[in-house]
Protein backbone atom coordinates (compact mmCIF):
# COMPACT_ATOMS: atom_id res chain seq x y z
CA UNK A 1 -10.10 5.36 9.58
CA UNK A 2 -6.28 6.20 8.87
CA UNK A 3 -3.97 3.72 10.10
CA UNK A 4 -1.37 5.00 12.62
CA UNK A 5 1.83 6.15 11.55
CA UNK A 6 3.64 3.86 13.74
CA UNK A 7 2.30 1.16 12.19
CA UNK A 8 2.81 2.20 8.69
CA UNK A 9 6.96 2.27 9.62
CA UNK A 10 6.65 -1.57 10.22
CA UNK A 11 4.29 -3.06 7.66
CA UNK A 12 6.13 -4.63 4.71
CA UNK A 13 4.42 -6.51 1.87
CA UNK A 14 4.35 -10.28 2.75
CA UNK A 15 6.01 -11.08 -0.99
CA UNK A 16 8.81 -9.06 -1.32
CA UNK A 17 9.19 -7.61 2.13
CA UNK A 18 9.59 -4.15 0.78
CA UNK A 19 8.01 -0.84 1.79
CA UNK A 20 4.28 0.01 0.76
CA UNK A 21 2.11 3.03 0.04
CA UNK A 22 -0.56 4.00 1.96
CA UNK A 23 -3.37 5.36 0.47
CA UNK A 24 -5.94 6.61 3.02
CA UNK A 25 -8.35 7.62 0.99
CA UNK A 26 -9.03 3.98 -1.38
CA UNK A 27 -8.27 2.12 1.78
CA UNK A 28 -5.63 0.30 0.60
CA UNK A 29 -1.61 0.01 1.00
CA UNK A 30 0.20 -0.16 -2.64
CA UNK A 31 3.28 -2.12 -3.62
CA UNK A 32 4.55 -0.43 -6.72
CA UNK A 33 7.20 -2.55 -7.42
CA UNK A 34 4.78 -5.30 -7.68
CA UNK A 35 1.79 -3.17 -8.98
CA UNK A 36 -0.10 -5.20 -6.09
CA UNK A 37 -2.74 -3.81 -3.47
CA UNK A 38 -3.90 -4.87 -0.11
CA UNK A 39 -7.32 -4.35 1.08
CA UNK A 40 -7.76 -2.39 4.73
CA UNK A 41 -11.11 -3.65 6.40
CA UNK A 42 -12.32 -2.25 9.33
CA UNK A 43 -9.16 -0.28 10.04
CA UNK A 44 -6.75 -3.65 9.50
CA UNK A 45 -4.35 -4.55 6.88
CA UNK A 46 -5.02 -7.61 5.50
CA UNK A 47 -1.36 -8.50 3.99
CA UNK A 48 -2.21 -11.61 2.85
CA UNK A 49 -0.81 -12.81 -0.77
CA UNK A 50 -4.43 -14.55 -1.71
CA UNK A 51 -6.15 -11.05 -0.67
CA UNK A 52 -4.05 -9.14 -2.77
CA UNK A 53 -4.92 -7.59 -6.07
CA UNK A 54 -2.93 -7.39 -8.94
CA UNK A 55 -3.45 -3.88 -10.49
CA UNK A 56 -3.52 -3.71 -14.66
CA UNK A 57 -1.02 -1.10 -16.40
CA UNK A 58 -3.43 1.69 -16.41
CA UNK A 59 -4.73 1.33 -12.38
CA UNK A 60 -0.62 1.11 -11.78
CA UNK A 61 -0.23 4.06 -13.35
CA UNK A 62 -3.28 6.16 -11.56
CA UNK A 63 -2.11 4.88 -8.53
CA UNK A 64 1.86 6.24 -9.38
CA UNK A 65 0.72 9.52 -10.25
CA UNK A 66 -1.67 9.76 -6.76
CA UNK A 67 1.45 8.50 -4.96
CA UNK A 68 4.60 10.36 -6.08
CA UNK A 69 3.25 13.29 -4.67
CA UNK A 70 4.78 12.10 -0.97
CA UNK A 71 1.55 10.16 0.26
CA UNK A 72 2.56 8.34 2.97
CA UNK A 73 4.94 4.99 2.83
CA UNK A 74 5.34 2.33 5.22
CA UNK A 75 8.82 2.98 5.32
CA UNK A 76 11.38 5.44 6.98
CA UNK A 77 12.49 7.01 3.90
CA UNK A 78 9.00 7.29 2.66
């Protein structure tokens, strides 16, 4: 289930209140700055710091490459 666009433009990441990457098809929203995930369940973002992974160099870098292409962000500019 993609997550509206609407909502995308407001959802930050809880830690450093920055924009994240949405990727649709690993159902999760990416922080790159942080090199942190957060799980989508059921449709719902679950921005919570405990659910949060913590991706190693070479999962940071997959996940770069997949999103510098223009995949969606959860910000304006994005």
């Amino acid at each position: 289930m993609a997550l509206d666009p609407g909502l995308l433009e407001i959802l930050a990441c809880p830690d450093d209140k920055g924009p994240l990457r949405y990727l649709p098809d690993e159902d999760i929203l990416y922080n790159p700055r942080l090199g942190r995930s957060y799980p989508i369940r059921d449709g719902i973002p679950v921005l919570l710091i405990s659910e949060s992974t913590d991706l190693d160099e070479d999962e940071k870098k997959r996940v770069d490459e997949i999103t510098a292409d223009g995949s969606q962000s959860s910000s304006p500019e994005g």
